[in-house]
N, C-alpha and C. Protein backbone atom coordinates (compact mmCIF):
# COMPACT_ATOMS: atom_id res chain seq x y z
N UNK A 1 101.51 105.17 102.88
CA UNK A 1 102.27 104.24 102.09
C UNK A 1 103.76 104.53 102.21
N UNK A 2 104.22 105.82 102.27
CA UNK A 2 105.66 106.10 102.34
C UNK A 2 106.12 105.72 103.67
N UNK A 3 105.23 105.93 104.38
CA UNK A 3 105.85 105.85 105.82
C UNK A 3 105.85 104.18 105.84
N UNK A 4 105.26 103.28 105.08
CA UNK A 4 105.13 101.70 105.13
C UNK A 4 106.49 101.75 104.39
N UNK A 5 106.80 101.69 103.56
CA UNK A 5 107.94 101.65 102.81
C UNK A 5 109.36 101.92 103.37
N UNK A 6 108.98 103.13 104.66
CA UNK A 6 110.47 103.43 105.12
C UNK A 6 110.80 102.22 106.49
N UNK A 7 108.93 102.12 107.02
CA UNK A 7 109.43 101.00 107.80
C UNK A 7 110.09 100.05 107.38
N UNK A 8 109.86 99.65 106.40
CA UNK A 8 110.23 98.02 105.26
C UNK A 8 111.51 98.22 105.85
N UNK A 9 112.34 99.55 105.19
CA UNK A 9 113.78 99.69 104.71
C UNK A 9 114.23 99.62 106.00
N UNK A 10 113.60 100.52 106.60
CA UNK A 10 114.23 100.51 108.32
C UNK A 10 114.87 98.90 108.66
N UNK A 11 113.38 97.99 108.86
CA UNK A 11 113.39 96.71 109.19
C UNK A 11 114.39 96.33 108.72
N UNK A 12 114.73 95.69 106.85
CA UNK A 12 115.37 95.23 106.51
C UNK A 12 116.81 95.73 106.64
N UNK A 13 117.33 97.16 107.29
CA UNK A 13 118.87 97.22 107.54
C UNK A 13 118.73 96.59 108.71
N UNK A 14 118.10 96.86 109.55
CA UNK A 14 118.15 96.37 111.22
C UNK A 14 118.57 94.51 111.28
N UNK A 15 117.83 94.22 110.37
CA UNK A 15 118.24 92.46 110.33
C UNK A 15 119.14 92.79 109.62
N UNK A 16 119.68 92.93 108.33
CA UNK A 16 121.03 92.81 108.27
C UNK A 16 122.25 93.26 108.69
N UNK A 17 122.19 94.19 109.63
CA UNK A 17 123.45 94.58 110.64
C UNK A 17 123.21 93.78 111.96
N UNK A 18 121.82 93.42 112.55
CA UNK A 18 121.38 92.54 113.53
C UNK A 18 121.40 91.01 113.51
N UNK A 19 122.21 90.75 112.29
CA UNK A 19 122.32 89.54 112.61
C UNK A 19 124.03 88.82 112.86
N UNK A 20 124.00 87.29 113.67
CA UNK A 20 125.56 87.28 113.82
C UNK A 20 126.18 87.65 113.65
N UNK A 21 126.05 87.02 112.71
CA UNK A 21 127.22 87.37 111.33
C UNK A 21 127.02 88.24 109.93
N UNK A 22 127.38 88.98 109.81
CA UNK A 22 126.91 90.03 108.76
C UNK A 22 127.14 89.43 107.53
N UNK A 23 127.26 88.56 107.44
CA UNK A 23 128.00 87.96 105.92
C UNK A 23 127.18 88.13 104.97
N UNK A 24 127.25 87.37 103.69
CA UNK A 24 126.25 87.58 102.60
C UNK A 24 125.26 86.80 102.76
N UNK A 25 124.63 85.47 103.68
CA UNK A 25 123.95 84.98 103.79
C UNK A 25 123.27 85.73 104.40
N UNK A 26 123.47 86.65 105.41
CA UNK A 26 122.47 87.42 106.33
C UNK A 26 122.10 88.63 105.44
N UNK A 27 122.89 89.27 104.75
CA UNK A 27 121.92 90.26 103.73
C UNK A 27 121.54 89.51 102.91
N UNK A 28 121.87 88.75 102.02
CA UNK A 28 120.71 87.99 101.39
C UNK A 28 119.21 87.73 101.56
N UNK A 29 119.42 87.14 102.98
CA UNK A 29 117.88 86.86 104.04
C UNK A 29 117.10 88.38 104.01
N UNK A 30 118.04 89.74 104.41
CA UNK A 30 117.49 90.77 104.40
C UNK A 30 116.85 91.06 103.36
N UNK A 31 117.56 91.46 102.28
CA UNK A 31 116.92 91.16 100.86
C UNK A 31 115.54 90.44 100.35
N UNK A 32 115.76 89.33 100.68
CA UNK A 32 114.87 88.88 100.51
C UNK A 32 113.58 89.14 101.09
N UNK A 33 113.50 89.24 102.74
CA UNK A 33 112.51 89.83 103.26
C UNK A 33 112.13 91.32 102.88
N UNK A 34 112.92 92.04 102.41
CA UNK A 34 112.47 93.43 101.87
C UNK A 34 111.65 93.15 100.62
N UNK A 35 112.19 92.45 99.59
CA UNK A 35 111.86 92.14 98.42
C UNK A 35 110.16 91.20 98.55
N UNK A 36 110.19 90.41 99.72
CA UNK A 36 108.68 90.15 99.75
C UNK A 36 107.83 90.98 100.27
N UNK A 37 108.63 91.78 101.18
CA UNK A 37 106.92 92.73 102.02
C UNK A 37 106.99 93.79 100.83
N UNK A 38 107.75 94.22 100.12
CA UNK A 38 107.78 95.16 98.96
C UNK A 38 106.57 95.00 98.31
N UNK A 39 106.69 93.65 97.73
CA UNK A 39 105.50 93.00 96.49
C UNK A 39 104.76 92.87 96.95
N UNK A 40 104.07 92.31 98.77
CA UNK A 40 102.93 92.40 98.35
C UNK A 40 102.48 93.88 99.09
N UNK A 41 103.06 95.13 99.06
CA UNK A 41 102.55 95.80 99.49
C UNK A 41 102.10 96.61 97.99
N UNK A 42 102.87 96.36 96.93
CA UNK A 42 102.98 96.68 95.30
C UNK A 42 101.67 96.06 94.96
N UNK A 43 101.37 94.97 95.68
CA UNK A 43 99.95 94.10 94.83
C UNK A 43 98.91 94.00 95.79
N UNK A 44 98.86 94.92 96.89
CA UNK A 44 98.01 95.41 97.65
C UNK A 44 97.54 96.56 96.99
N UNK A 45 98.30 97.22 96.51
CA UNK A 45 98.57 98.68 96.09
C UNK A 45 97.76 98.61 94.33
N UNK A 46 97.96 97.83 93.82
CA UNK A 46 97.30 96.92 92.53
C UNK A 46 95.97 97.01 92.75
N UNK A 47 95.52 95.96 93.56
CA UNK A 47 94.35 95.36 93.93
C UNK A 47 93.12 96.46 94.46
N UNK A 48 94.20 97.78 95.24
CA UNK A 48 93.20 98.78 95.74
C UNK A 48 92.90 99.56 94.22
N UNK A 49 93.74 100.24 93.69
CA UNK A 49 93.54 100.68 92.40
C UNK A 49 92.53 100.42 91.61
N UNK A 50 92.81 98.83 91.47
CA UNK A 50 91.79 97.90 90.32
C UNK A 50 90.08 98.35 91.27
N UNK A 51 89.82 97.95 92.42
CA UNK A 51 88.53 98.20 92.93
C UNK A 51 88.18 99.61 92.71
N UNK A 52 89.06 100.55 92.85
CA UNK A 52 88.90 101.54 92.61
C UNK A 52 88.27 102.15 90.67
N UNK A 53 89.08 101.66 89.85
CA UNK A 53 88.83 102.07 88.64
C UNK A 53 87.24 100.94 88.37
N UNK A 54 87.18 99.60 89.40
CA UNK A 54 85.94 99.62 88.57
C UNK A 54 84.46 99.91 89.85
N UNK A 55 84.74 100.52 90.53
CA UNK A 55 83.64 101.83 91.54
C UNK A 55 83.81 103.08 90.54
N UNK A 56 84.55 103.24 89.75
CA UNK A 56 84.19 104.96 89.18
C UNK A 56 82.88 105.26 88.13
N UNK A 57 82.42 103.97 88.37
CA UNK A 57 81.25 104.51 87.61
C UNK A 57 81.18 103.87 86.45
N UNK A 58 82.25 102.95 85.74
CA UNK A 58 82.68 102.97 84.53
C UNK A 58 81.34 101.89 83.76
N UNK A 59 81.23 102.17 82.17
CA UNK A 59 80.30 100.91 82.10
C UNK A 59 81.00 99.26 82.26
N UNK A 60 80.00 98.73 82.10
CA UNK A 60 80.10 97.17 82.80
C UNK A 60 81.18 96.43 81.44
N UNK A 61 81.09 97.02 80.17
CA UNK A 61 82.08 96.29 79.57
C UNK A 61 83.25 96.92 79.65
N UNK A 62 83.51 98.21 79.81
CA UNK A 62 84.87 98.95 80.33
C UNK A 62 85.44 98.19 81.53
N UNK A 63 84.29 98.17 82.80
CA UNK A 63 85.66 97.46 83.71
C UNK A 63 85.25 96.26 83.76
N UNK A 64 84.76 95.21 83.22
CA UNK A 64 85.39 93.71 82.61
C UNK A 64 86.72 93.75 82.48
N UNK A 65 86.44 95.01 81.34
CA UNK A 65 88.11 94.87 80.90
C UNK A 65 89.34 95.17 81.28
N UNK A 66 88.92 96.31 82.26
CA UNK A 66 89.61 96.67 83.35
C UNK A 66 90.20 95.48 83.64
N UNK A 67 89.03 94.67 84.93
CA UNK A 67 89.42 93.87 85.59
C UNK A 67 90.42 92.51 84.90
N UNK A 68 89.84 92.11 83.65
CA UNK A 68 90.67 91.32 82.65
C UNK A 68 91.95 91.48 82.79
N UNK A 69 92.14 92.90 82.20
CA UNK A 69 93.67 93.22 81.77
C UNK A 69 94.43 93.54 82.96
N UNK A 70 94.02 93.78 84.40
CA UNK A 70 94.59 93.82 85.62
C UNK A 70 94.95 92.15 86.19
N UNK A 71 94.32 91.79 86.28
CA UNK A 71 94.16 90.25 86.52
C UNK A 71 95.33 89.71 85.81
N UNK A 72 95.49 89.83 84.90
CA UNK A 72 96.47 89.22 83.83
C UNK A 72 97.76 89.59 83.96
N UNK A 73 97.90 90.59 84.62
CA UNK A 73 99.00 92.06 85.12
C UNK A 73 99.92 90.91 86.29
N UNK A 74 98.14 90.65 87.49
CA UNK A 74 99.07 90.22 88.89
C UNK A 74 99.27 88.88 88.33
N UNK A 75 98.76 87.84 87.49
CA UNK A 75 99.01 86.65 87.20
C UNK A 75 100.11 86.64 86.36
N UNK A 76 101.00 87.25 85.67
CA UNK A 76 101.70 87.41 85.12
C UNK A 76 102.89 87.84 85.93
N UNK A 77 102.98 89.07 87.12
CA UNK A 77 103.73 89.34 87.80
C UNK A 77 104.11 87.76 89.36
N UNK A 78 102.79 87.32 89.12
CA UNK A 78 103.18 86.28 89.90
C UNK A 78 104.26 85.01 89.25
N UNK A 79 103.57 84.62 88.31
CA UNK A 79 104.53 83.76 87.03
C UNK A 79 106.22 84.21 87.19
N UNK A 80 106.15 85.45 86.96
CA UNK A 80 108.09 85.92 87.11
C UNK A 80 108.11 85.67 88.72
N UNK A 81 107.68 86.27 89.46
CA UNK A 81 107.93 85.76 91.11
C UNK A 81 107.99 84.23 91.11
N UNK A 82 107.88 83.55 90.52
CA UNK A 82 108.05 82.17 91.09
C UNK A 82 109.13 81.49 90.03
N UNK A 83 109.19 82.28 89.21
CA UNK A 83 109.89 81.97 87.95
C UNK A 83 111.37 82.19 89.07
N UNK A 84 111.65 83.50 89.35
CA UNK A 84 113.34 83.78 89.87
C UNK A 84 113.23 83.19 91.17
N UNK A 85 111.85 82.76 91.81
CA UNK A 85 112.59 81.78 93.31
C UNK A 85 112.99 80.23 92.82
N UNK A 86 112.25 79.47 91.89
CA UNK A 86 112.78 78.56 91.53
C UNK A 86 113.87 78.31 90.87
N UNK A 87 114.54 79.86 90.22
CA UNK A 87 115.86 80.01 89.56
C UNK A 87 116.59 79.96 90.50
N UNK A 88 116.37 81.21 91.79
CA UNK A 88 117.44 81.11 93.20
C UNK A 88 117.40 80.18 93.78
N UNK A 89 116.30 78.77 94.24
CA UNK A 89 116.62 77.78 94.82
C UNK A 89 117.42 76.59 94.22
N UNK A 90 117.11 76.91 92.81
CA UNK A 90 117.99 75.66 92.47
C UNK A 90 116.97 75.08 92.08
């Protein structure tokens, strides 16, 4: 996972010094592409967890609830993700 993460960062300076023009539109773009492979590597990272806590054995109304209150976590974290792109597009 760390070594995914440094690629990210790697990537995302490389496009923003690699592009034309360095201006703020081109780190912006960088940004942004960091900021998406980030999340879903954050809600990859979620999703393995959640399978994980409900394989431990747990009883069947424990990880319901598990799964409930996780579920609600990424549906909620998705809600603000679409919440600040429709704020940044306008």
């Amino acid at each position: 996972m760390a070594r995914l993460l440094i690629s990210l960062m790697v990537i995302t300076i490389f496009i923003a010094f690699s592009s034309a023009s360095s201006d703020w539109k081109g780190r912006r773009q960088a940004d942004a592409i960091f900021t998406s492979e980030f999340s879903k590597l954050r809600n990859n990272i979620a999703v393995q967890n959640l399978v994980k806590k409900l394989l431990n054995g747990k009883g069947r109304r424990q990880a319901d609830a598990i799964f409930t209150s996780e579920l609600s976590k990424l549906r909620n974290n998705i809600a603000v993700q679409n919440l600040v792109k429709n704020l940044l597009n306008g």
